[in-house]
C-alpha atoms as a PDB file:
ATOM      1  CA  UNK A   1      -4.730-163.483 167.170  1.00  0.00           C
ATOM      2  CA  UNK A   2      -4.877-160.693 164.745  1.00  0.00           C
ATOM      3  CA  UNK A   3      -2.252-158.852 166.855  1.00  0.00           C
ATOM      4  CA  UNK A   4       1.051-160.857 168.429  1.00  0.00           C
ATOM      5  CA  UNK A   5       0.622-161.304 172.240  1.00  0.00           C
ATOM      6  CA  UNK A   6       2.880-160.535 174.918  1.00  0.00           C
ATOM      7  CA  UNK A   7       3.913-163.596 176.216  1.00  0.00           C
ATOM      8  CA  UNK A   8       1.368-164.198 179.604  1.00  0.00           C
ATOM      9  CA  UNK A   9       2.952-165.889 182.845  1.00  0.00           C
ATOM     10  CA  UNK A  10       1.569-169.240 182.184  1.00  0.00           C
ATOM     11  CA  UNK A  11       2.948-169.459 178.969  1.00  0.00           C
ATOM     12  CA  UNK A  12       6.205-168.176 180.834  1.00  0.00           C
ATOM     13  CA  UNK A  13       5.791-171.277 183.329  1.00  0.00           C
ATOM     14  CA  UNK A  14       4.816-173.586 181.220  1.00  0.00           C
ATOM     15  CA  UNK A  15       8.077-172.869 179.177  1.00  0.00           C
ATOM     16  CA  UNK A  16       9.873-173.257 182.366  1.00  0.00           C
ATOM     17  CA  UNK A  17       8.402-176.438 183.048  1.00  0.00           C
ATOM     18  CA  UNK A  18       9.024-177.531 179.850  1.00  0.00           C
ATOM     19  CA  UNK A  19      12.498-177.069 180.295  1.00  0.00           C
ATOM     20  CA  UNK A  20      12.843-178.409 183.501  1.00  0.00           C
ATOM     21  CA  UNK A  21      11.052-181.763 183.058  1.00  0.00           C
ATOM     22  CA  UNK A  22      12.558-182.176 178.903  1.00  0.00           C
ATOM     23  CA  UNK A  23      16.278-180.947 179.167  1.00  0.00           C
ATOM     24  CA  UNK A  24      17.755-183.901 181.440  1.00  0.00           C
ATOM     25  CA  UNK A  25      15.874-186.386 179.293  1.00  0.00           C
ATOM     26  CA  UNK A  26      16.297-184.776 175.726  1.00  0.00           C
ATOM     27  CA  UNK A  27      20.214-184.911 177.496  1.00  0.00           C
ATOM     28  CA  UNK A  28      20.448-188.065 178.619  1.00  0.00           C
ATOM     29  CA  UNK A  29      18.879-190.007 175.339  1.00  0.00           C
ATOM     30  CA  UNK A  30      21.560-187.622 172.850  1.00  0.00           C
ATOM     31  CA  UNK A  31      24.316-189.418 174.271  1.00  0.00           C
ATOM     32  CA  UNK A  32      22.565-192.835 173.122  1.00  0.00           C
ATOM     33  CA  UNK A  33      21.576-191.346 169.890  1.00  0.00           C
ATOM     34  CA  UNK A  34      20.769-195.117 168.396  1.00  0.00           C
ATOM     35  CA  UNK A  35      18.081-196.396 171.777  1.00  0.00           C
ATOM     36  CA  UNK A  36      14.805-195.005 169.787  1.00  0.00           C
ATOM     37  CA  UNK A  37      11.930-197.465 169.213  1.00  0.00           C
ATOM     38  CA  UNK A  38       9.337-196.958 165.945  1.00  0.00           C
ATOM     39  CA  UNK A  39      11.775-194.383 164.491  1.00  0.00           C
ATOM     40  CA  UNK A  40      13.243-195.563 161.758  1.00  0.00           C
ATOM     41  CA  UNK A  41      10.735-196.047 159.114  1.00  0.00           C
ATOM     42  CA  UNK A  42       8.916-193.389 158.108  1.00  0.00           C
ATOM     43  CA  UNK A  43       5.410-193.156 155.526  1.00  0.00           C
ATOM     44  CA  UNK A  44       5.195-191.032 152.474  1.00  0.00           C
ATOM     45  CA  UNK A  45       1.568-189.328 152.088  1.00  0.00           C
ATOM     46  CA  UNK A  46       0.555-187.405 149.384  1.00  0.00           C
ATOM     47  CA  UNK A  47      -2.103-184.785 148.339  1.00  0.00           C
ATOM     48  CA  UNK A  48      -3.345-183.000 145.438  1.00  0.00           C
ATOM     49  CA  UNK A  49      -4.499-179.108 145.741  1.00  0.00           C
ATOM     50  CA  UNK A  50      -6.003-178.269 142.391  1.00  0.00           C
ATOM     51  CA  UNK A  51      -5.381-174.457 141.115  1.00  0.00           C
ATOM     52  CA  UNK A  52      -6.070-172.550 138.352  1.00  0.00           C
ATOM     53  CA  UNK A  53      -2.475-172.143 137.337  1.00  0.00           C
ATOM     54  CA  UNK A  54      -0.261-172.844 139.790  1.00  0.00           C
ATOM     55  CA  UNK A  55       2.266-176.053 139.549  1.00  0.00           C
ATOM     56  CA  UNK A  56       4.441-177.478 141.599  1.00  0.00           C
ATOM     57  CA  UNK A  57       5.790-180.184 144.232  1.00  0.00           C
ATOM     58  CA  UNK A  58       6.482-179.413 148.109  1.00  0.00           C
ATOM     59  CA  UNK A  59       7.588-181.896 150.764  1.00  0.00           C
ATOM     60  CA  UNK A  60       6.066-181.022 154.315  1.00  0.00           C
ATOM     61  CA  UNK A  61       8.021-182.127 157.747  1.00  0.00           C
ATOM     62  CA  UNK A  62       8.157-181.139 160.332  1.00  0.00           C
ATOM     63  CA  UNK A  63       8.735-182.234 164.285  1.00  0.00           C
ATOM     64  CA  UNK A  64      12.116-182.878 163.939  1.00  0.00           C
ATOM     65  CA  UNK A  65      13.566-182.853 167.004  1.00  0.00           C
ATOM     66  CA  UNK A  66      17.153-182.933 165.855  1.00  0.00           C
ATOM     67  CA  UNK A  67      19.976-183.343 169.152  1.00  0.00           C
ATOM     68  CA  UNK A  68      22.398-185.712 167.134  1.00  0.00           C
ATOM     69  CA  UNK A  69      22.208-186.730 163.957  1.00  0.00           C
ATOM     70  CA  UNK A  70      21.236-190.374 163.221  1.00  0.00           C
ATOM     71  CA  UNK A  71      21.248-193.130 160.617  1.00  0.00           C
ATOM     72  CA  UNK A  72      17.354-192.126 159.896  1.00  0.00           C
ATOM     73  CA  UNK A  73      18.262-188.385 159.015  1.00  0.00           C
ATOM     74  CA  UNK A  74      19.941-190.011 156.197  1.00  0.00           C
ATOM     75  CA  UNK A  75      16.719-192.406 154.848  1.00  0.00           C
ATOM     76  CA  UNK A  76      14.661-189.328 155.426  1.00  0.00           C
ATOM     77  CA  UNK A  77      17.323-187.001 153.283  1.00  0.00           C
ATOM     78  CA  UNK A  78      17.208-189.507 150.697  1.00  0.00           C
ATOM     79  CA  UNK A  79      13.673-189.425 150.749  1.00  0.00           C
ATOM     80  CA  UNK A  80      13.140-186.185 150.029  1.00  0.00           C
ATOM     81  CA  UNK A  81      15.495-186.283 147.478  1.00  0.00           C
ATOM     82  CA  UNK A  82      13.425-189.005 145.822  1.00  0.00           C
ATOM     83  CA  UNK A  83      10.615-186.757 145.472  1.00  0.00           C
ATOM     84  CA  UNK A  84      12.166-184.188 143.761  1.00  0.00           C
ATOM     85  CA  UNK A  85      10.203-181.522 144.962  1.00  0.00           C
ATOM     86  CA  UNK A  86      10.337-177.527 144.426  1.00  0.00           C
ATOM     87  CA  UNK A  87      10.042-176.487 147.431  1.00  0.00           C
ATOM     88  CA  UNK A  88      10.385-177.987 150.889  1.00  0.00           C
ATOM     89  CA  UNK A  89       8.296-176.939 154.208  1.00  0.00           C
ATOM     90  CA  UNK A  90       9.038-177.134 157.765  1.00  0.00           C
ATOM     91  CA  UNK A  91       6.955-176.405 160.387  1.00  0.00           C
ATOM     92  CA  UNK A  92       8.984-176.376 163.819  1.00  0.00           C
ATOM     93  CA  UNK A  93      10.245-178.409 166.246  1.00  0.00           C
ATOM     94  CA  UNK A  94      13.567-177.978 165.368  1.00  0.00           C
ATOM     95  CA  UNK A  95      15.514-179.524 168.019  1.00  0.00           C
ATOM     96  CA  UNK A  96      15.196-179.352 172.190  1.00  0.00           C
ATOM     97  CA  UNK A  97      18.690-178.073 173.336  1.00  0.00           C
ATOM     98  CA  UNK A  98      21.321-175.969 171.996  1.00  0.00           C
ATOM     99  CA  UNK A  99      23.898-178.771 171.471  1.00  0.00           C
ATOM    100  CA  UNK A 100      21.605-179.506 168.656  1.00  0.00           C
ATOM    101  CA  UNK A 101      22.363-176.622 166.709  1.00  0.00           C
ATOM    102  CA  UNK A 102      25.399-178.134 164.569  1.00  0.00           C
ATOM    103  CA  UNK A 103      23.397-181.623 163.753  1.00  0.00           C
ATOM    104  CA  UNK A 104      20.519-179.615 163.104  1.00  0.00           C
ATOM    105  CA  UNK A 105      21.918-177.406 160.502  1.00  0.00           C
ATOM    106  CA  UNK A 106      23.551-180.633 159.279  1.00  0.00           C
ATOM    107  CA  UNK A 107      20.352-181.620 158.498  1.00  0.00           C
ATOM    108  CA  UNK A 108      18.981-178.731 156.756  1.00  0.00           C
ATOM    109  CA  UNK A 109      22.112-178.124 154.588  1.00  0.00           C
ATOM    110  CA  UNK A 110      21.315-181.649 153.263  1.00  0.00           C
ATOM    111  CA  UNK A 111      17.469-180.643 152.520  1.00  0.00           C
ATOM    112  CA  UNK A 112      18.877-176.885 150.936  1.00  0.00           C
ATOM    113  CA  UNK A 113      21.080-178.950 148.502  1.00  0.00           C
ATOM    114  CA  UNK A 114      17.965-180.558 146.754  1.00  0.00           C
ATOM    115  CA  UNK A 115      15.144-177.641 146.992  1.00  0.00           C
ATOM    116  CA  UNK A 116      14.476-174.214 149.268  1.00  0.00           C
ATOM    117  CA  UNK A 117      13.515-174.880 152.468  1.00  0.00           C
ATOM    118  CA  UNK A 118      10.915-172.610 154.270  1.00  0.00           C
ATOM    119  CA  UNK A 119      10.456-172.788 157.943  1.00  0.00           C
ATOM    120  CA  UNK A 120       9.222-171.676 161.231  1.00  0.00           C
ATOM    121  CA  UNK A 121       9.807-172.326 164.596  1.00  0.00           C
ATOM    122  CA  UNK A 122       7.385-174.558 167.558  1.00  0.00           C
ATOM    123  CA  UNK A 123       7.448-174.662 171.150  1.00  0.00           C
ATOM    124  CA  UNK A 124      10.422-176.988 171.654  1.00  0.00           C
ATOM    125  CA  UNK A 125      12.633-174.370 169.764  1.00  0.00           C
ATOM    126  CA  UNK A 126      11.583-171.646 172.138  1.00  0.00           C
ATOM    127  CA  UNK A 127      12.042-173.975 174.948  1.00  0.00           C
ATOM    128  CA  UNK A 128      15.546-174.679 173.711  1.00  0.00           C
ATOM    129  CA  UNK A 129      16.661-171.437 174.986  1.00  0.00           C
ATOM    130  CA  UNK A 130      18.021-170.873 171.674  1.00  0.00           C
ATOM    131  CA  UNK A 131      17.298-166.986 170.855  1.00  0.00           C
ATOM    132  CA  UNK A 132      15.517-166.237 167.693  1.00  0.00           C
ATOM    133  CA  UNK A 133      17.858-164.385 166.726  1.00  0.00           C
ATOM    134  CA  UNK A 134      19.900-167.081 166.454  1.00  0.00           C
ATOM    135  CA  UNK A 135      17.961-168.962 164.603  1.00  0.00           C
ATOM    136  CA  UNK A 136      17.814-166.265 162.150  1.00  0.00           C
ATOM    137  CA  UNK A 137      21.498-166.063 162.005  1.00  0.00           C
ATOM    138  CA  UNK A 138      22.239-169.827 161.038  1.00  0.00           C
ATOM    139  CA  UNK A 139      19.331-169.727 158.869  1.00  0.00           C
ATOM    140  CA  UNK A 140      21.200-166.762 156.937  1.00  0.00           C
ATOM    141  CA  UNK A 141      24.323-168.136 156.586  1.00  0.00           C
ATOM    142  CA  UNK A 142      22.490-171.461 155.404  1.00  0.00           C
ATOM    143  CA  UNK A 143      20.370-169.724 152.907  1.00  0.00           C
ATOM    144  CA  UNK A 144      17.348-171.227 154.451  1.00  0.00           C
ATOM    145  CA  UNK A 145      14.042-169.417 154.924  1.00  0.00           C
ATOM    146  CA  UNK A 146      13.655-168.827 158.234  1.00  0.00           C
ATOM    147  CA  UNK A 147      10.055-167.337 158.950  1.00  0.00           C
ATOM    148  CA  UNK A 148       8.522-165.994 162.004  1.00  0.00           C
ATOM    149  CA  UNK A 149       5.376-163.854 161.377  1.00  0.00           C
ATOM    150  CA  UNK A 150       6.956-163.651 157.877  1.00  0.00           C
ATOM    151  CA  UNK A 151       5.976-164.100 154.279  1.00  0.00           C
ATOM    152  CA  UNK A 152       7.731-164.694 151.160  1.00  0.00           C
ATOM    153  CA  UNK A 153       5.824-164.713 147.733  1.00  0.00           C
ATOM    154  CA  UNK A 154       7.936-167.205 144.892  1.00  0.00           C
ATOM    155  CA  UNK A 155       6.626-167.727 141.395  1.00  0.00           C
ATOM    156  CA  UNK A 156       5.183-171.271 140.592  1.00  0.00           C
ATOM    157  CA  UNK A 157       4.200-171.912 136.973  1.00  0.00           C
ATOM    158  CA  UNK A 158       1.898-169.111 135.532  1.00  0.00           C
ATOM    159  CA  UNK A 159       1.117-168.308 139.142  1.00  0.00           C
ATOM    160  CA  UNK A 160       2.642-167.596 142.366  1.00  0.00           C
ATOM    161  CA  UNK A 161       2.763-169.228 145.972  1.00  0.00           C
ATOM    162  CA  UNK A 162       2.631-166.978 149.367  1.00  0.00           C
ATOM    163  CA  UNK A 163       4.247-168.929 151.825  1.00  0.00           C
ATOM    164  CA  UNK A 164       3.794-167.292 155.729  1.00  0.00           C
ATOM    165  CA  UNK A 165       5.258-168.556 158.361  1.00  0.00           C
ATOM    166  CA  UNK A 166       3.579-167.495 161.744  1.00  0.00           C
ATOM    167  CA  UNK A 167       5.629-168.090 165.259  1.00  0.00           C
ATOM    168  CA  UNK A 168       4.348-171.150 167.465  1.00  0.00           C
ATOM    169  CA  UNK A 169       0.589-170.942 168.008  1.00  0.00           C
ATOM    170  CA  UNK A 170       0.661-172.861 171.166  1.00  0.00           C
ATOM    171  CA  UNK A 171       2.836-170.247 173.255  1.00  0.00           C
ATOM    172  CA  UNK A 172       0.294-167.101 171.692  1.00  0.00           C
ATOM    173  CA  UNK A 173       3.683-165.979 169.203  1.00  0.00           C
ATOM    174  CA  UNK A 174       2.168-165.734 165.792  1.00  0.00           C
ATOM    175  CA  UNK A 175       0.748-163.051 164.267  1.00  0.00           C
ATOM    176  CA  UNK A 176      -1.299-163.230 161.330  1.00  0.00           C
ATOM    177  CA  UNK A 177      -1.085-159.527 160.277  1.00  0.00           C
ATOM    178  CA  UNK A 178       1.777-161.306 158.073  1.00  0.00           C
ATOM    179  CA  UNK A 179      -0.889-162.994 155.369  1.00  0.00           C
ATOM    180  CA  UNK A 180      -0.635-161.050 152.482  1.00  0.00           C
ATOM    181  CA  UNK A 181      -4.312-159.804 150.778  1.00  0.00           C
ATOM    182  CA  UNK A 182      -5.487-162.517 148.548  1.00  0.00           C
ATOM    183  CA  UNK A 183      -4.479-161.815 145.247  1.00  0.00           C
ATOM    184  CA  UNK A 184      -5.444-163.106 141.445  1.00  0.00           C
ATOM    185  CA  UNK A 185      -3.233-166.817 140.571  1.00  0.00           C
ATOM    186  CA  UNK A 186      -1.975-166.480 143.914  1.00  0.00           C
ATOM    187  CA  UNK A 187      -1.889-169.831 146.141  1.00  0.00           C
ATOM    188  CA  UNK A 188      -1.380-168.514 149.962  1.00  0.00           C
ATOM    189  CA  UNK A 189       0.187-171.449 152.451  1.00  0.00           C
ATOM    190  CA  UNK A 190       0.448-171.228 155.989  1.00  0.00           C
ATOM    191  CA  UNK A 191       3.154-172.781 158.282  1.00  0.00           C
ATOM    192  CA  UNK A 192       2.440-172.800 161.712  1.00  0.00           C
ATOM    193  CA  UNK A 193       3.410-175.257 164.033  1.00  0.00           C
ATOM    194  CA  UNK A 194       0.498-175.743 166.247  1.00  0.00           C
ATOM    195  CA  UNK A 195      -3.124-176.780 164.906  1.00  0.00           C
ATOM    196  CA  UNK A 196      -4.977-174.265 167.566  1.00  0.00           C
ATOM    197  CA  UNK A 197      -3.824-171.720 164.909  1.00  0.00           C
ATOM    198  CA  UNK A 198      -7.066-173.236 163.300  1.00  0.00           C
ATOM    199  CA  UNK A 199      -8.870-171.323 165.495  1.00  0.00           C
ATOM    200  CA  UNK A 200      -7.916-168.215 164.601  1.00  0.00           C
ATOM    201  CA  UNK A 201      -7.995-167.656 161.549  1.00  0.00           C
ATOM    202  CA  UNK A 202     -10.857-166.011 160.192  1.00  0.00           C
ATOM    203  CA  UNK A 203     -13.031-165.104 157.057  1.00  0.00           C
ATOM    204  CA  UNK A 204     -10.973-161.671 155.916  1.00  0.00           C
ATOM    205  CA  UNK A 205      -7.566-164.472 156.343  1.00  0.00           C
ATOM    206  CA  UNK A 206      -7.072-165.336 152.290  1.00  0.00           C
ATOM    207  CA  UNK A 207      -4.998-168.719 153.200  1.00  0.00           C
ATOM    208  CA  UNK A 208      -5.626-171.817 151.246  1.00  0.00           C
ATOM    209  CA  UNK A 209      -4.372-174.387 153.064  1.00  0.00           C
ATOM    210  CA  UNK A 210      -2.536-174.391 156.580  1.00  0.00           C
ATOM    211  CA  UNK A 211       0.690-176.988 157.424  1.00  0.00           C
ATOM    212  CA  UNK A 212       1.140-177.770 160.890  1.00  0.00           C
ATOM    213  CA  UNK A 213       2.684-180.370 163.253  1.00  0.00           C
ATOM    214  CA  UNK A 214       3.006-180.388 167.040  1.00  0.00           C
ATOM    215  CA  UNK A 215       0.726-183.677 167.427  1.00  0.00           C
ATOM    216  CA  UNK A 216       2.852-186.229 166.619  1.00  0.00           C
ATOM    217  CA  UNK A 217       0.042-188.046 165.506  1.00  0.00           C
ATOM    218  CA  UNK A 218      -0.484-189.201 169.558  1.00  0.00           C
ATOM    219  CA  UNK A 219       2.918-190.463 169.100  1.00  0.00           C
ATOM    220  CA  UNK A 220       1.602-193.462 171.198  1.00  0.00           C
ATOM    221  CA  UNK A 221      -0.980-195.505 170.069  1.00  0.00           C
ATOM    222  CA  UNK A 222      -2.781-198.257 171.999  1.00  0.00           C
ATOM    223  CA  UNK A 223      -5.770-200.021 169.849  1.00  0.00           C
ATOM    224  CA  UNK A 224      -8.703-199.982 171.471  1.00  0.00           C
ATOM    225  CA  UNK A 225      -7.806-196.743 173.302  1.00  0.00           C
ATOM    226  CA  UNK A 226      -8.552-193.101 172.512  1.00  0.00           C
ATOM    227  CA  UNK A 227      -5.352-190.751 172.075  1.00  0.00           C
ATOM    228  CA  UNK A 228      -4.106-189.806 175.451  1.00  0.00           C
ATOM    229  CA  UNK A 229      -1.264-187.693 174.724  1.00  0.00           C
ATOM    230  CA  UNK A 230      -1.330-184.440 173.236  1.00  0.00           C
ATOM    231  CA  UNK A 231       0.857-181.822 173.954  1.00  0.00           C
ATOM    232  CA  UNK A 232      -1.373-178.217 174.883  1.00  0.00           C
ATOM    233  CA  UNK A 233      -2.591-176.477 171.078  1.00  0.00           C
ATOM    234  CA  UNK A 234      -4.074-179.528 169.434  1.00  0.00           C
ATOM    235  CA  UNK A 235      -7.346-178.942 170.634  1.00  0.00           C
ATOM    236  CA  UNK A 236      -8.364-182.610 169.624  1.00  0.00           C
ATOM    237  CA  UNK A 237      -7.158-182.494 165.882  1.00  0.00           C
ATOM    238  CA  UNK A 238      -4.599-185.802 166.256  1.00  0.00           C
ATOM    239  CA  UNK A 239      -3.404-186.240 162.509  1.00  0.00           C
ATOM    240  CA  UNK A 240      -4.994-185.266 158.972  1.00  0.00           C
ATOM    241  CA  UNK A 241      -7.396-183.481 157.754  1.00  0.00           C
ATOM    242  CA  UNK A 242      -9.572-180.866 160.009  1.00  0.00           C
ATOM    243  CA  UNK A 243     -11.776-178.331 158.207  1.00  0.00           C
ATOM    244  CA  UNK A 244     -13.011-174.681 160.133  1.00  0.00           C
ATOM    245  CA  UNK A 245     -15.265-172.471 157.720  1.00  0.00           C
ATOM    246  CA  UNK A 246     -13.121-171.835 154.115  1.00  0.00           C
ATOM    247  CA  UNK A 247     -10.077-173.148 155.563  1.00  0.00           C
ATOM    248  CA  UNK A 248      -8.462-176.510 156.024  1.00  0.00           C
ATOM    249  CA  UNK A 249      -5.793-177.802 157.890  1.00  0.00           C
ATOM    250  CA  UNK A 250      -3.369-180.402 157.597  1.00  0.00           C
ATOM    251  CA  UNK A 251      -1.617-181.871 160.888  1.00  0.00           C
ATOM    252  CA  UNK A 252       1.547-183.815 160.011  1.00  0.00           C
ATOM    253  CA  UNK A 253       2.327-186.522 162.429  1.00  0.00           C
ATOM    254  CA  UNK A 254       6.098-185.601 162.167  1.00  0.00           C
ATOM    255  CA  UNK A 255       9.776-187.040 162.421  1.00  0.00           C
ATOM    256  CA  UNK A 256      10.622-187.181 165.881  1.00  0.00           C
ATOM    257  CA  UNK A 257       9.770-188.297 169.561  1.00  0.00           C
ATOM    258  CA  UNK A 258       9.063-185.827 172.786  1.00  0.00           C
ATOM    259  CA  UNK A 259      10.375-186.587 176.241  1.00  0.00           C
ATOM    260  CA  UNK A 260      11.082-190.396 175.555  1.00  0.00           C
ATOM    261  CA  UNK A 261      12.127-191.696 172.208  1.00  0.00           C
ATOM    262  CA  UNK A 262       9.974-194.142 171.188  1.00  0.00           C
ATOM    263  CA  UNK A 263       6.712-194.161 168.670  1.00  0.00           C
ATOM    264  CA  UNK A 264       4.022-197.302 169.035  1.00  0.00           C
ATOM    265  CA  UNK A 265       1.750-197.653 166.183  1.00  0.00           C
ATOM    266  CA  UNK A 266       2.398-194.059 164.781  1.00  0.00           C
ATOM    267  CA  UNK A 267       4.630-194.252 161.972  1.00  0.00           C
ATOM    268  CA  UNK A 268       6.786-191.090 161.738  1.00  0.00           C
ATOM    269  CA  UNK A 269       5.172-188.783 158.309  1.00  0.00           C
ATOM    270  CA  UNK A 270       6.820-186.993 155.431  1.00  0.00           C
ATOM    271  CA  UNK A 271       3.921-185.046 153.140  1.00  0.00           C
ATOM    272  CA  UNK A 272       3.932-184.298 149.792  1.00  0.00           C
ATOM    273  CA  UNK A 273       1.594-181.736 148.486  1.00  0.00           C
ATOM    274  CA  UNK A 274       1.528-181.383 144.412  1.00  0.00           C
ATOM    275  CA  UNK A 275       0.109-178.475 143.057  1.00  0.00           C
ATOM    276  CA  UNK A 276      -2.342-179.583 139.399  1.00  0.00           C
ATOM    277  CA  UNK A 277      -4.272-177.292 137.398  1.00  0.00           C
ATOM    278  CA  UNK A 278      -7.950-177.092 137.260  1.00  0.00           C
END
């Protein structure tokens, strides 16, 4: 994973599966924006990282899933704006087709207005058929922080904050040649939007703490019953905390739905991650 992979046929087909089996749905459900089920209340959680002089506040979503823009957009926006953080992360899963592009951006304009936003891209946005490039573009003329195998390095306090934002995991796009060398006071955060990216990083990687999505938390829960959906990339980790040598991992349970819109038992999750001294 040190290098970034051409994309490999199944990856190819599964992307084409992906959009054959999601588009007509994610279609049919935008034009009833308002039929979602265990949608529209969402659960703060927060977290402490303790650093030797680095302060701050960040907000973590991701998942979003944006085709029109709903009542719920506005709770979360307000939300956000409650916490009054510094910065705010996103880690993919923009939206599922290109129609969403305006209520998207609608979205994130909101977000911009009360911090920076930083964010990369998941599988659905690839899906979308939406180029990159694109992406970029609207991010631009936004003045959001659009990265894909990408860092940026902002100054926090005494200290400073790399924040690296790797393409999806799941589909083999990111490439962690992007994480800067650790680095005296420095804080180094990594946005990706699958947990599998767990698995590759490795010992010489100087990242404190990974953000990631993709999960949905199981999105449906039945008590009683193990998880049984998760989308390819989670290898196992559903929602929290997951630990592999120095690093650790949180997996956001996210905003949105996949393929039907409806959550049971899985609230939807906005994180807040404040930054103390030692």
């Amino acid at each position: 994973m040190s290098r970034r992979r051409t994309v490999s046929w199944p990856d190819r087909a599964r992307a084409s599966i992906g959009y054959c089996l999601g588009h007509p749905l994610y279609r049919l459900f935008s034009l009833i924006p308002d039929w979602e089920f265990g949608l529209a209340e969402h659960e703060v959680t927060r977290y402490t990282q303790v650093h030797g002089v680095l302060t701050g506040r960040a907000v973590h979503i991701t998942d979003l899933h944006i085709d029109r823009y709903c009542l719920r957009h506005e709770r979360i926006v307000q939300t956000v704006d409650e916490l009054r953080p510094d910065w705010i992360f996103i880690t993919g899963d923009l939206l599922n087709v290109p129609e969403g592009l305006p209520h998207l951006f609608r979205f994130l304009e909101q977000l911009r207005t009360i911090a920076p936003v930083y964010m990369t891209l998941g599988n659905h946005d690839h899906y979308s058929g939406v180029p990159v490039a694109q992406y970029a573009e609207l991010a631009d003329r936004h003045k959001i922080t659009l990265l894909v195998n990408q860092s940026a390095i902002v100054s926090a306090g005494k200290g400073e904050l790399a924040i690296v934002g790797v393409d999806d995991p799941s589909l083999h796009r990111a490439d962690l040649r992007c994480v800067p060398p650790r680095a005296e006071s420095r804080f180094t955060l990594l946005l990706a939007h699958a947990p599998n990216i767990l698995d590759y990083v490795d010992a010489n990687h100087a990242v404190d703490l990974i953000l990631c999505g993709h999960s949905h938390g199981g999105q449906w829960r039945v008590p009683g019953i193990p998880t049984f959906w998760l989308p390819p990339g989670c290898n196992g980790r559903v929602a929290g905390w997951h630990e592999s040598g120095p690093h650790r991992l949180y997996v956001n349970r996210g905003l949105g739905w996949s393929f039907l819109p409806f959550r049971l038992n899985c609230r939807p999750e906005i994180a807040v991650i404040e930054w103390m001294q030692e």
